[in-house]
PDB file of N, CA and C in Angstrom:
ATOM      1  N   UNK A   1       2.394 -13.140   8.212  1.00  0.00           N
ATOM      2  CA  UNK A   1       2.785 -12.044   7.335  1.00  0.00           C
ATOM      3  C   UNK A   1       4.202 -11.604   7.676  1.00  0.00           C
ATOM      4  N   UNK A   2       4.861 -11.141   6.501  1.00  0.00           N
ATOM      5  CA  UNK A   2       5.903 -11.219   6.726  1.00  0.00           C
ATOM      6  C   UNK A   2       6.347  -9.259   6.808  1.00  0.00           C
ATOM      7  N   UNK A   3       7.012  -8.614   8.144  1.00  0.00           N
ATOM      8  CA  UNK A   3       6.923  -7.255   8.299  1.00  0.00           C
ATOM      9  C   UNK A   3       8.693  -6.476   7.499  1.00  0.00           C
ATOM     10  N   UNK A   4       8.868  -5.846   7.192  1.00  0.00           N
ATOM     11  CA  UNK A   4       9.826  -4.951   6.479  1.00  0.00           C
ATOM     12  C   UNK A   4       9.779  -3.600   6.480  1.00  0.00           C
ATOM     13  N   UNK A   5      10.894  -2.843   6.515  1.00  0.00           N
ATOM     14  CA  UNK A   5      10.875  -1.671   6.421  1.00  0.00           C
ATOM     15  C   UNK A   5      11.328  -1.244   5.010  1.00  0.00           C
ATOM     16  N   UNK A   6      11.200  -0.495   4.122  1.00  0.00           N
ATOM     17  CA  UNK A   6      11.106  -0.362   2.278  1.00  0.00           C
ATOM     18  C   UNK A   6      11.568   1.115   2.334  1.00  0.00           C
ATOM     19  N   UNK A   7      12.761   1.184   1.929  1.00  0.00           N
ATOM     20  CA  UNK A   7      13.198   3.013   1.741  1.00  0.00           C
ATOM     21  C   UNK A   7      13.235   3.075   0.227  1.00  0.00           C
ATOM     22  N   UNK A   8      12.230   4.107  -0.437  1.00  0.00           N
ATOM     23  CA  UNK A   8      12.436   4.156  -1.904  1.00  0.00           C
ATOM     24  C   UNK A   8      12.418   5.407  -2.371  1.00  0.00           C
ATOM     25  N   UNK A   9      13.228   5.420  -3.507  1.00  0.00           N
ATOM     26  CA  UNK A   9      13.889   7.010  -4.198  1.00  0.00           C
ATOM     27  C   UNK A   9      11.814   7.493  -5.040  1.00  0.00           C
ATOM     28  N   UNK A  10      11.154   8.306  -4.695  1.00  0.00           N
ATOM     29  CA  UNK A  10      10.075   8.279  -5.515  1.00  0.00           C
ATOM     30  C   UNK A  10      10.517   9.210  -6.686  1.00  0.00           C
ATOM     31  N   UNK A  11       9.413   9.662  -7.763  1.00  0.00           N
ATOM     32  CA  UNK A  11      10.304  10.446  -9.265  1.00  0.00           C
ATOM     33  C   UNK A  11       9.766  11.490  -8.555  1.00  0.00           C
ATOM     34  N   UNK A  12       9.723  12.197  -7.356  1.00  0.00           N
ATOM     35  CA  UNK A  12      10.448  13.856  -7.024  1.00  0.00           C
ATOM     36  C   UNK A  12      11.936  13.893  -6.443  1.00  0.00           C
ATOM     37  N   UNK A  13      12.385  12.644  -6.782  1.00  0.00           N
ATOM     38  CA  UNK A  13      13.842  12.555  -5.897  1.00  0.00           C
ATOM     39  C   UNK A  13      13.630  12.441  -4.512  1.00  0.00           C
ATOM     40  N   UNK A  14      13.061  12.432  -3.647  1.00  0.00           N
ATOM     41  CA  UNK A  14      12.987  12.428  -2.383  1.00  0.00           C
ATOM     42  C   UNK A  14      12.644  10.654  -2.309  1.00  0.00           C
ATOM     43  N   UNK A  15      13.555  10.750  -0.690  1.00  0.00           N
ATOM     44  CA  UNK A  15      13.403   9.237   0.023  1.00  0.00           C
ATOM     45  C   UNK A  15      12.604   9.421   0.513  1.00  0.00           C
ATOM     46  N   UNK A  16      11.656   8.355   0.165  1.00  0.00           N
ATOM     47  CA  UNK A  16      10.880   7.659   1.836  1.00  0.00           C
ATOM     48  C   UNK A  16      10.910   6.426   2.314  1.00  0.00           C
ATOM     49  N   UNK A  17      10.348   6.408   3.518  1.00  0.00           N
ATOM     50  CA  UNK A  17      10.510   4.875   4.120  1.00  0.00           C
ATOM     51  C   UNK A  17       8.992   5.192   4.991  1.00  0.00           C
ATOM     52  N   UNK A  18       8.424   3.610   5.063  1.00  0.00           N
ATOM     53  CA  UNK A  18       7.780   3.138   5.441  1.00  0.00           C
ATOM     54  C   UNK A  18       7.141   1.421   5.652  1.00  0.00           C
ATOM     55  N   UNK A  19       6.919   1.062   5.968  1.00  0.00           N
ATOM     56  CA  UNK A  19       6.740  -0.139   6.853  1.00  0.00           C
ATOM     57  C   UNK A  19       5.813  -1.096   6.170  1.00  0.00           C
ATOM     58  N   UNK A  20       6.359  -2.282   5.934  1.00  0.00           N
ATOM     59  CA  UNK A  20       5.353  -2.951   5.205  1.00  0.00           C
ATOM     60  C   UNK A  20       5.200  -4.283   5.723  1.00  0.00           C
ATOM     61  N   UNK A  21       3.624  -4.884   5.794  1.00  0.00           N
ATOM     62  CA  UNK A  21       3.277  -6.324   6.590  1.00  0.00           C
ATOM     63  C   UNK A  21       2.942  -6.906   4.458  1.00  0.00           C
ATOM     64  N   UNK A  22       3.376  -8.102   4.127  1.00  0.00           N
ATOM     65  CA  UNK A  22       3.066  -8.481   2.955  1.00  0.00           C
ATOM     66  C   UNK A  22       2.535 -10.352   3.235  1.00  0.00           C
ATOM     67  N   UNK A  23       1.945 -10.639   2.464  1.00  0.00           N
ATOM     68  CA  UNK A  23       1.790 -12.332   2.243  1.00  0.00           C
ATOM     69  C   UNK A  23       2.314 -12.605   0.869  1.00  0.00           C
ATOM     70  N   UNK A  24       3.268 -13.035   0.423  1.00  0.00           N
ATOM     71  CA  UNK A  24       3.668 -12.890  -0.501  1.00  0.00           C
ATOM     72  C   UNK A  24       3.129 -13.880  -1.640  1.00  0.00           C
ATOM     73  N   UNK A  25       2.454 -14.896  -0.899  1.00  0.00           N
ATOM     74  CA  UNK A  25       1.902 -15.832  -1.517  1.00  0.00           C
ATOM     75  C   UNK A  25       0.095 -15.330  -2.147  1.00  0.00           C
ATOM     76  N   UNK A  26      -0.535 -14.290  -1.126  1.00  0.00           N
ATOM     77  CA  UNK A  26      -1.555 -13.508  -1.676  1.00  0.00           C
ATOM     78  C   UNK A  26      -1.384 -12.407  -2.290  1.00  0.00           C
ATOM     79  N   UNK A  27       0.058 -11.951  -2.361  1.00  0.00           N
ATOM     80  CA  UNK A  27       0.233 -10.646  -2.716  1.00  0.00           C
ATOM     81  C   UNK A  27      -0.566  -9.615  -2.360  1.00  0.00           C
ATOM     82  N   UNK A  28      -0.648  -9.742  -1.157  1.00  0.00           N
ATOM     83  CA  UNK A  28      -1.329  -8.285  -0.125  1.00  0.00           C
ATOM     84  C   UNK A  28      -0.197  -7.526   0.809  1.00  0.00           C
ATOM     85  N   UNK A  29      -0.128  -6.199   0.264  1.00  0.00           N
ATOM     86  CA  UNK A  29       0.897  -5.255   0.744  1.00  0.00           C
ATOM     87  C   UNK A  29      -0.050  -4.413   1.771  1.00  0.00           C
ATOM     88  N   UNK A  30       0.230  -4.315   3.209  1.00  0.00           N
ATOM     89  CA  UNK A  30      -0.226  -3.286   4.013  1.00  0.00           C
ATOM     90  C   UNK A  30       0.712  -2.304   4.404  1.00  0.00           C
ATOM     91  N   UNK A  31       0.409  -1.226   3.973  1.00  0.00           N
ATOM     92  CA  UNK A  31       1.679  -0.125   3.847  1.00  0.00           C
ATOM     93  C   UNK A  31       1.178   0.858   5.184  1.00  0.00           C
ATOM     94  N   UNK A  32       2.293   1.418   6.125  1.00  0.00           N
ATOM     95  CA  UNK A  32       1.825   2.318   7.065  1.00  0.00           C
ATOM     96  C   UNK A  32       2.901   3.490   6.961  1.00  0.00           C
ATOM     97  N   UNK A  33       2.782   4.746   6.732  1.00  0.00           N
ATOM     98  CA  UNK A  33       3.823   5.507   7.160  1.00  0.00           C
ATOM     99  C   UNK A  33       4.521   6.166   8.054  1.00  0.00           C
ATOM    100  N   UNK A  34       5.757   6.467   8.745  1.00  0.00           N
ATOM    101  CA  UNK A  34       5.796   6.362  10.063  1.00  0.00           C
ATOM    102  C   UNK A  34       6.020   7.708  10.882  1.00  0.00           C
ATOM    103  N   UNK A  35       5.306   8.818   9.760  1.00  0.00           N
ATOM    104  CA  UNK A  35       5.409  10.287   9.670  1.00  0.00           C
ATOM    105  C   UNK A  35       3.811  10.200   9.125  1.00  0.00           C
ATOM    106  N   UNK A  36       2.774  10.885   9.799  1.00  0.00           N
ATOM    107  CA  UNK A  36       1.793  11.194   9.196  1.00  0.00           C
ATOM    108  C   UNK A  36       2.028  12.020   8.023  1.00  0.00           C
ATOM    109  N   UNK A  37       2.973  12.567   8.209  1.00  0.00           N
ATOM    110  CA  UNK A  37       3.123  13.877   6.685  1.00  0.00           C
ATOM    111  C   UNK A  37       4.029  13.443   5.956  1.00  0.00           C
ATOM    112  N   UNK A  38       3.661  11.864   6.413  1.00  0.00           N
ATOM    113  CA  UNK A  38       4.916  11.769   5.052  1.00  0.00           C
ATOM    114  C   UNK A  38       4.364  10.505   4.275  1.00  0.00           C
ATOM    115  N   UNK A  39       3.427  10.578   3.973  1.00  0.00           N
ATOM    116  CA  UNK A  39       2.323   9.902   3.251  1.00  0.00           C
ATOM    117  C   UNK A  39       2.175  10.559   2.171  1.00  0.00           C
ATOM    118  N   UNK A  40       3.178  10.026   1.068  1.00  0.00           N
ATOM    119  CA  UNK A  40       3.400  10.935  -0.462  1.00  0.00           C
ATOM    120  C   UNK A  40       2.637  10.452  -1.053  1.00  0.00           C
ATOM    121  N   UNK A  41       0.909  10.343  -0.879  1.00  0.00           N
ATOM    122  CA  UNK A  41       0.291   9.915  -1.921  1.00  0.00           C
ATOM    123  C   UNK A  41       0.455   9.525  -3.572  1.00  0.00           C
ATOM    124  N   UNK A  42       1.215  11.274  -3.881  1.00  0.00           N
ATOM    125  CA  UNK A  42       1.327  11.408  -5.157  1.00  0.00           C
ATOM    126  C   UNK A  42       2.629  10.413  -5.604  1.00  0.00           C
ATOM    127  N   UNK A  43       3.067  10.060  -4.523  1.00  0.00           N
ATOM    128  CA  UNK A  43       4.367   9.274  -4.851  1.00  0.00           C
ATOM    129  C   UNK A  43       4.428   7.388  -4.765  1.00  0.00           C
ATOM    130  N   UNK A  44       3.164   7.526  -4.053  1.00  0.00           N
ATOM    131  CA  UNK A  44       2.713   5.511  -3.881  1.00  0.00           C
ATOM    132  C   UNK A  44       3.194   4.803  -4.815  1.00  0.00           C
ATOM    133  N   UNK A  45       2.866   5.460  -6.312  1.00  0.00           N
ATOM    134  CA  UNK A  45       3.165   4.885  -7.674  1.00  0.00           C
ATOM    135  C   UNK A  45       4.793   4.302  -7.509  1.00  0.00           C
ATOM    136  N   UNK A  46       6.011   4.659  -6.976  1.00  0.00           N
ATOM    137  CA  UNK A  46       6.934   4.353  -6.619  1.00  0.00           C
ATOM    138  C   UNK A  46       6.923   3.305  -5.987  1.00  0.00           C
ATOM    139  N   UNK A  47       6.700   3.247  -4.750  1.00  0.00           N
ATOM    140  CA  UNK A  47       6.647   2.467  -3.574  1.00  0.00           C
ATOM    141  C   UNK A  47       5.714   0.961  -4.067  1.00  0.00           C
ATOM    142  N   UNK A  48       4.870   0.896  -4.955  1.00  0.00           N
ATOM    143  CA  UNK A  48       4.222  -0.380  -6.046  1.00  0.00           C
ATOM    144  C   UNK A  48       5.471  -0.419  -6.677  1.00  0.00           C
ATOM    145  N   UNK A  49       5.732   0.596  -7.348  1.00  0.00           N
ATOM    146  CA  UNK A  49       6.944   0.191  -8.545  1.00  0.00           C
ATOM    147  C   UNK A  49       7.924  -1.030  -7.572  1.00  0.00           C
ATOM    148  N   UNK A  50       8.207  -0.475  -6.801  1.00  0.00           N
ATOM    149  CA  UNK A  50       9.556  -0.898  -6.365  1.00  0.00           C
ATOM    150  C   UNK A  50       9.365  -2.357  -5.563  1.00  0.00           C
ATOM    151  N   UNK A  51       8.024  -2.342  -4.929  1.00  0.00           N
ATOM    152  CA  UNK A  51       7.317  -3.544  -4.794  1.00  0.00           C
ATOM    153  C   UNK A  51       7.216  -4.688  -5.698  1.00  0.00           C
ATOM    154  N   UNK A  52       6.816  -4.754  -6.728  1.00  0.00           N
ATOM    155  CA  UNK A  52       6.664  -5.335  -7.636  1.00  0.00           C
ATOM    156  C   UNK A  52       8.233  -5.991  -8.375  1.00  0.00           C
ATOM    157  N   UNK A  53       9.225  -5.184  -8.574  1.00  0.00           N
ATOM    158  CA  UNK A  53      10.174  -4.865  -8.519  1.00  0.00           C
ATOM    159  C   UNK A  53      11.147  -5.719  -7.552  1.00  0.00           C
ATOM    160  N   UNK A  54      11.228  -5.319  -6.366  1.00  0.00           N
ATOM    161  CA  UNK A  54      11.668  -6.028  -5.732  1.00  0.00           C
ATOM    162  C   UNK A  54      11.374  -7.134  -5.473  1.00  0.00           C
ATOM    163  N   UNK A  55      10.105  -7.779  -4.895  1.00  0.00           N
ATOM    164  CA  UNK A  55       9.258  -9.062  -4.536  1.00  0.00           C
ATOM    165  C   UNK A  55       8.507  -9.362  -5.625  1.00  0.00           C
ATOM    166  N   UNK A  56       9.091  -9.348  -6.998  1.00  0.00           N
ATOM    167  CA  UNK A  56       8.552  -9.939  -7.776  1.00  0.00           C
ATOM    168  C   UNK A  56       6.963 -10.116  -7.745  1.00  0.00           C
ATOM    169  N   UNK A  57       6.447  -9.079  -7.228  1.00  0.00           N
ATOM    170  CA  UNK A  57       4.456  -9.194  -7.510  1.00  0.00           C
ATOM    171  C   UNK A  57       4.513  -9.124  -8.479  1.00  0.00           C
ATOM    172  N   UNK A  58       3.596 -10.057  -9.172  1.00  0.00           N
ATOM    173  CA  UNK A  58       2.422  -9.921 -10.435  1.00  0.00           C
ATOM    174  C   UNK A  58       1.723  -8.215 -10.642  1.00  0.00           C
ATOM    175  N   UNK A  59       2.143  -7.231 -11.023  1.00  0.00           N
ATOM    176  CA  UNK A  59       1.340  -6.191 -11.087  1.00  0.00           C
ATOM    177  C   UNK A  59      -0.161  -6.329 -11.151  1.00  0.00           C
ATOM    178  N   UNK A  60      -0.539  -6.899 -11.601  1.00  0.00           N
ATOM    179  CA  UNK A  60      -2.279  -6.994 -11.980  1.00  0.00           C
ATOM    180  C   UNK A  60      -2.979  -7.765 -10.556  1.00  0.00           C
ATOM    181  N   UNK A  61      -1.500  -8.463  -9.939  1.00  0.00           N
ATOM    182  CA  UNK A  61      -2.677  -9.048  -8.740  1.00  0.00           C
ATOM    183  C   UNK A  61      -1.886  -8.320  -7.391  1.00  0.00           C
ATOM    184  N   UNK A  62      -0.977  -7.597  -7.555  1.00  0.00           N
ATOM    185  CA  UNK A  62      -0.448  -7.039  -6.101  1.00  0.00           C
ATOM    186  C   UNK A  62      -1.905  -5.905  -5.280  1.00  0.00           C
ATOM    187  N   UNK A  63      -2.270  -6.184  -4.128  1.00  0.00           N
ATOM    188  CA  UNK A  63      -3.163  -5.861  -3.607  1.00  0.00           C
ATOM    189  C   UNK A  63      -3.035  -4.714  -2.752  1.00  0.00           C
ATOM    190  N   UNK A  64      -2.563  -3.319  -2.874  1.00  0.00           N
ATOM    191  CA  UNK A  64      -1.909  -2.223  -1.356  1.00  0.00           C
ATOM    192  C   UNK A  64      -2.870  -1.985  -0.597  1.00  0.00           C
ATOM    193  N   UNK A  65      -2.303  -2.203   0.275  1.00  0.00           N
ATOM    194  CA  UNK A  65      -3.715  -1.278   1.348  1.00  0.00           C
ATOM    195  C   UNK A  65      -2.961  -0.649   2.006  1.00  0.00           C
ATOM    196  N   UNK A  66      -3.116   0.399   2.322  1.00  0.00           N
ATOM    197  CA  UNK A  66      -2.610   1.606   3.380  1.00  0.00           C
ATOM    198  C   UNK A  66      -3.636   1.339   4.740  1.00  0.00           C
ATOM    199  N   UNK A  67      -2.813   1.474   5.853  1.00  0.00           N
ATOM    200  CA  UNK A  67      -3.031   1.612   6.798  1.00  0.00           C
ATOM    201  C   UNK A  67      -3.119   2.644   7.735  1.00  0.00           C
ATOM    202  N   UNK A  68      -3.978   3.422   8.372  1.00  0.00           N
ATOM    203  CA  UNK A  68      -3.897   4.604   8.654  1.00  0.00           C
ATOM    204  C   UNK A  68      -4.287   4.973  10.395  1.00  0.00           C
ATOM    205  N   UNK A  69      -3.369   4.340  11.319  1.00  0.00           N
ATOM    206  CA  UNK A  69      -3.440   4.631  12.944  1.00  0.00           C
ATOM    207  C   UNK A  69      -4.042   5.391  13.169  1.00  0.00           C
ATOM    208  N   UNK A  70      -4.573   5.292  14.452  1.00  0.00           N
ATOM    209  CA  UNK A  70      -5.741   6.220  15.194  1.00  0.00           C
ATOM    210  C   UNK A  70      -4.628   7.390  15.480  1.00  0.00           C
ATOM    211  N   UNK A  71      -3.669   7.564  15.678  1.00  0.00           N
ATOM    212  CA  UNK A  71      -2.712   8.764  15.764  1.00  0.00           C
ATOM    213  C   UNK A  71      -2.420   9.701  14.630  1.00  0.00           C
ATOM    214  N   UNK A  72      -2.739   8.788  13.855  1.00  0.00           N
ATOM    215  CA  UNK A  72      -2.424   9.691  12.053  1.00  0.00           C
ATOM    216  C   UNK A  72      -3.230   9.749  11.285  1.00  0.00           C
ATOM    217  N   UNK A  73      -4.981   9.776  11.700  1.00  0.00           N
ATOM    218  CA  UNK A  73      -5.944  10.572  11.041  1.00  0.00           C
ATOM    219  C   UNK A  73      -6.464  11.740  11.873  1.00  0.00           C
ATOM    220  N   UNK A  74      -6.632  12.740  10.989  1.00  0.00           N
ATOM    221  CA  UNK A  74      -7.119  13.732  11.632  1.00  0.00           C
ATOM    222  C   UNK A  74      -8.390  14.133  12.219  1.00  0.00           C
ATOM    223  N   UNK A  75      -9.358  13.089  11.879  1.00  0.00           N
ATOM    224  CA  UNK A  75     -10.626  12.630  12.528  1.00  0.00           C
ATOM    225  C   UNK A  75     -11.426  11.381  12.416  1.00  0.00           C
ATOM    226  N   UNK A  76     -11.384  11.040  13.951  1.00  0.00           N
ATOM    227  CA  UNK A  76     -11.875   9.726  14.019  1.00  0.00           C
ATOM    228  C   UNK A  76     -13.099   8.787  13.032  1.00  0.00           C
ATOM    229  N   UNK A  77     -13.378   9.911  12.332  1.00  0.00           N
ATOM    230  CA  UNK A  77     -14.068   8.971  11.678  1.00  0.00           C
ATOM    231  C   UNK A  77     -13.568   9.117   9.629  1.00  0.00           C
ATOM    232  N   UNK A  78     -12.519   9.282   9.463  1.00  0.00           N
ATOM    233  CA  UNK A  78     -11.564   8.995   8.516  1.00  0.00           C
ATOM    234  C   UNK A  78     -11.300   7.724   8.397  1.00  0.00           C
ATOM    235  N   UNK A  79     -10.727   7.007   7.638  1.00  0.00           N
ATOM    236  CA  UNK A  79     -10.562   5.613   7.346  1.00  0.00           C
ATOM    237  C   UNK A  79      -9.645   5.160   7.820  1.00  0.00           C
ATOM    238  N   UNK A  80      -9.676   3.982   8.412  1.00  0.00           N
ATOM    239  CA  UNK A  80      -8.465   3.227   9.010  1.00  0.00           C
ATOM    240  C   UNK A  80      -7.636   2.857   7.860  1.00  0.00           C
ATOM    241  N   UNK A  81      -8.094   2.264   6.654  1.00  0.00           N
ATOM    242  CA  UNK A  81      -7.619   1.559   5.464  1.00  0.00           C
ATOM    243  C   UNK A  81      -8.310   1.798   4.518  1.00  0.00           C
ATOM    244  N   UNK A  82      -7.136   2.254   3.315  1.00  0.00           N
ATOM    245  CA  UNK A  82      -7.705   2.492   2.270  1.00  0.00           C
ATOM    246  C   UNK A  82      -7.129   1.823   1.181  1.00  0.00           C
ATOM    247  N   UNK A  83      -7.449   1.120   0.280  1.00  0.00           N
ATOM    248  CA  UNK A  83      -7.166   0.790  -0.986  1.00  0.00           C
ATOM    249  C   UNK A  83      -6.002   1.665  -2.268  1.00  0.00           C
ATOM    250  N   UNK A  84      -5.431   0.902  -2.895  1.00  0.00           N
ATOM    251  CA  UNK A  84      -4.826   1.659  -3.453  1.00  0.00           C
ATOM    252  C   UNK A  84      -4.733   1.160  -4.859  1.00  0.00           C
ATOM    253  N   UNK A  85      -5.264   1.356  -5.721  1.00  0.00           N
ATOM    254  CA  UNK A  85      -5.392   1.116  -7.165  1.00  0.00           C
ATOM    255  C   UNK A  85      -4.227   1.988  -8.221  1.00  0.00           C
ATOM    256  N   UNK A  86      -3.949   0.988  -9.304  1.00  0.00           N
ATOM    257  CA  UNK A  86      -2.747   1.518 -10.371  1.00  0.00           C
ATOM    258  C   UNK A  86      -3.395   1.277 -11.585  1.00  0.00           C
ATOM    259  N   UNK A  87      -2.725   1.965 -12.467  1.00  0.00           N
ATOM    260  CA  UNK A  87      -2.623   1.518 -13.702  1.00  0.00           C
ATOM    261  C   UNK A  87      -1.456   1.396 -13.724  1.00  0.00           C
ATOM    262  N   UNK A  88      -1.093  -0.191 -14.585  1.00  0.00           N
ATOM    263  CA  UNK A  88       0.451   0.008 -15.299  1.00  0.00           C
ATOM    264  C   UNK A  88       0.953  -0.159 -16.596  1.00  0.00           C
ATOM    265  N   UNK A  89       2.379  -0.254 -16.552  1.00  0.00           N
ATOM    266  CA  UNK A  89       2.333   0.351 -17.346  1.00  0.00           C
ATOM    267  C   UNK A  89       4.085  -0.547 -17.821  1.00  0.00           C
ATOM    268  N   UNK A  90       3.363  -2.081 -17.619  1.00  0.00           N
ATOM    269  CA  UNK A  90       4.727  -2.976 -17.624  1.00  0.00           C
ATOM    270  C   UNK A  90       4.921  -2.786 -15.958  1.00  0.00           C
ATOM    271  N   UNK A  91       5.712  -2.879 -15.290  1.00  0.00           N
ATOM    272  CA  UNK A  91       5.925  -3.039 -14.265  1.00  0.00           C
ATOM    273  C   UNK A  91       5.905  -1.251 -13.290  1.00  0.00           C
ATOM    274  N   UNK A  92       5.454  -0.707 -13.451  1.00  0.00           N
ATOM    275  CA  UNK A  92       5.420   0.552 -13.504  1.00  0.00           C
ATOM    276  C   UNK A  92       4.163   1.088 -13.246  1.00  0.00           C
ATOM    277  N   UNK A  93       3.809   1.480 -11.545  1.00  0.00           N
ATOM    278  CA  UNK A  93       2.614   1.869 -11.222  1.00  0.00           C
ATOM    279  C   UNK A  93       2.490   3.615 -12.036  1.00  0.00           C
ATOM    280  N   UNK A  94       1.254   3.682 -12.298  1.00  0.00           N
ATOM    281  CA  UNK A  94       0.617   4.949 -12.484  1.00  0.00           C
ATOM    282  C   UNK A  94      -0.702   5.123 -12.106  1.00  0.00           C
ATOM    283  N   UNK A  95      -0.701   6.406 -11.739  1.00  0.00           N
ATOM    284  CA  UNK A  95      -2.116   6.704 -11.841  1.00  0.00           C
ATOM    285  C   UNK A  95      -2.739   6.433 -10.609  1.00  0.00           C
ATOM    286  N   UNK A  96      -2.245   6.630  -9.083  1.00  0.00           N
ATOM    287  CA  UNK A  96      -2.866   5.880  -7.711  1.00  0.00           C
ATOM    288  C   UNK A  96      -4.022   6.413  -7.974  1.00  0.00           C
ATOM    289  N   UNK A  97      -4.759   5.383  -7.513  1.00  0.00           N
ATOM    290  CA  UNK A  97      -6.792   6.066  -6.482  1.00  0.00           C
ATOM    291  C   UNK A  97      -6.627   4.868  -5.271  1.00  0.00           C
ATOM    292  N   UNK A  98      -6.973   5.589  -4.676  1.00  0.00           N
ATOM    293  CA  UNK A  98      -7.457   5.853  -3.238  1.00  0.00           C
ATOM    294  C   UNK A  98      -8.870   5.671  -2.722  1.00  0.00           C
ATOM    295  N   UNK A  99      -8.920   4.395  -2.356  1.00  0.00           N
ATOM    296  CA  UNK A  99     -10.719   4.454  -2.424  1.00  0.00           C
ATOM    297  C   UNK A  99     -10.525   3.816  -0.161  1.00  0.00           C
ATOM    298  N   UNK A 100     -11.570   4.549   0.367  1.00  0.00           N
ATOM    299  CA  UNK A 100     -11.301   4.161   1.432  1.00  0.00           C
ATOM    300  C   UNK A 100     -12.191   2.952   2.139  1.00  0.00           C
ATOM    301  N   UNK A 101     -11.610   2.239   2.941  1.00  0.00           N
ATOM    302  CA  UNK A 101     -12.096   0.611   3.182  1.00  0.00           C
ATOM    303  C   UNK A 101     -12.586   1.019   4.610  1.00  0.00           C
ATOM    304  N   UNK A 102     -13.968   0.508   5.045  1.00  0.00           N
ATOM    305  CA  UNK A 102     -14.068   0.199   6.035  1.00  0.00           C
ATOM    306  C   UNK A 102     -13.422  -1.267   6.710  1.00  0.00           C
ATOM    307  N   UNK A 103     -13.310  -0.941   8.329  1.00  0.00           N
ATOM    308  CA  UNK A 103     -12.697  -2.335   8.694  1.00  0.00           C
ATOM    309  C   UNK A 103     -13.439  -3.710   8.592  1.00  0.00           C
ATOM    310  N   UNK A 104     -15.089  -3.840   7.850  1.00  0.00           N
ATOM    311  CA  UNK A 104     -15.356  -4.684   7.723  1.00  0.00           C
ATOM    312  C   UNK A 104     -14.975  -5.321   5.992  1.00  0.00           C
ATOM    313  N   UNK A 105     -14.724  -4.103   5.376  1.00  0.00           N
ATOM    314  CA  UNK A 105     -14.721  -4.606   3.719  1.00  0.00           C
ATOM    315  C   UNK A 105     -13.209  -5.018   3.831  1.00  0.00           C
ATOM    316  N   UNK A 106     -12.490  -4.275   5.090  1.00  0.00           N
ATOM    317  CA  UNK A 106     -10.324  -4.841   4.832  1.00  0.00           C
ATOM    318  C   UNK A 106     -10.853  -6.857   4.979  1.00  0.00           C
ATOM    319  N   UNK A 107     -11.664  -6.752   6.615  1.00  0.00           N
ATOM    320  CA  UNK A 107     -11.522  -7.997   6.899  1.00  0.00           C
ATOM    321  C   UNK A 107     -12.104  -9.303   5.705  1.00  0.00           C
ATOM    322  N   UNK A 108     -13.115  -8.812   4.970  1.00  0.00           N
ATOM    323  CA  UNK A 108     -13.674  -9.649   3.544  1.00  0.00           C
ATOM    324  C   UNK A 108     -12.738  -9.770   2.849  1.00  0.00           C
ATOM    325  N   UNK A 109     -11.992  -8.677   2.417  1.00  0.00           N
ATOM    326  CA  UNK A 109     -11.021  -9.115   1.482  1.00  0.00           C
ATOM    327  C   UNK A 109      -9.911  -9.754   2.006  1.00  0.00           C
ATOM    328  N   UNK A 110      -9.318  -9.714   3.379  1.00  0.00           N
ATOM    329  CA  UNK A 110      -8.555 -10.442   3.438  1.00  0.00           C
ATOM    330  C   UNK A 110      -9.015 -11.908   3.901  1.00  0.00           C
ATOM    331  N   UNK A 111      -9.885 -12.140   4.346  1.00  0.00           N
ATOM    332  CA  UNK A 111     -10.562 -13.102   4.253  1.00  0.00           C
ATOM    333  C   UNK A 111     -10.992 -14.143   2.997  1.00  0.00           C
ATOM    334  N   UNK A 112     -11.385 -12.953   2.298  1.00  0.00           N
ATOM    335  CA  UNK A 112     -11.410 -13.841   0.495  1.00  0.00           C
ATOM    336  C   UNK A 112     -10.211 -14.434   0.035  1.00  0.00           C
ATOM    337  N   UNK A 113      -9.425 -13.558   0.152  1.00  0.00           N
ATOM    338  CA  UNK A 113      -7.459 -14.034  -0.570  1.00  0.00           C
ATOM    339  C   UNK A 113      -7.084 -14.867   0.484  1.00  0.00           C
ATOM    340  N   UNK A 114      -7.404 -15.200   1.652  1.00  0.00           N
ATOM    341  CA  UNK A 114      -6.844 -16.335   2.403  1.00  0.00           C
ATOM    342  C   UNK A 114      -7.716 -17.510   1.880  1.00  0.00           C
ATOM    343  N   UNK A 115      -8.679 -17.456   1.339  1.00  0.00           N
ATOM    344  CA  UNK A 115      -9.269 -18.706   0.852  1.00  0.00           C
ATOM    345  C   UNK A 115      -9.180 -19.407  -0.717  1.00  0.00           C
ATOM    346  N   UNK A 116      -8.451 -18.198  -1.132  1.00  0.00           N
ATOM    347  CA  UNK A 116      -8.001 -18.651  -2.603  1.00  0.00           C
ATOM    348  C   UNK A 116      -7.128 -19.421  -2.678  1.00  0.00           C
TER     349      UNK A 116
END
């Protein structure tokens, strides 16, 4: 996997940056942020945009998963990884959900897309 750091303008005007592991050939994005409070949910839709955008993902098959360190949940039994679903809209995420992954459903799916 290939690791990067991604600084992007989101539509409140504010920068962020955060850290990304990708396969570009599965199009699986693992996104971590490197500020617990700076996990702009409402702003992910950007950070796909610009994904897609930049590394040329397929919108319909780019895969995010957020990653979430034992340092940057607020209780241990919160999700390590969570999913991140769009609607788009042409190349243009909308609409994030957030569905949270246990570490056995991350390892299936990445397990499945390595066998495709």
């Amino acid at each position: 996997m290939e690791e990067s750091v991604v600084v992007f303008r989101a539509t409140n005007h504010q920068t962020y940056s955060c850290l990304i592991r990708m396969d570009r050939r599965l199009q699986i994005v693992i996104v971590s942020w490197p500020d617990q409070h700076a996990s702009p949910f409402t702003e992910v839709s950007s950070l796909a945009s610009e994904l897609v955008t930049h590394y040329q993902f397929n919108p319909q098959r780019l895969l995010l998963i957020e990653h979430h360190p034992d340092d940057q949940r607020p209780f241990l039994n919160d999700p390590i990884y969570s999913l991140i679903t769009f609607s788009w809209n042409h190349y243009q995420a909308e609409n994030p959900v957030r569905q949270p992954l246990s570490l056995a459903e991350f390892i299936q799916i990445v397990l499945a897309l390595s066998n495709y």
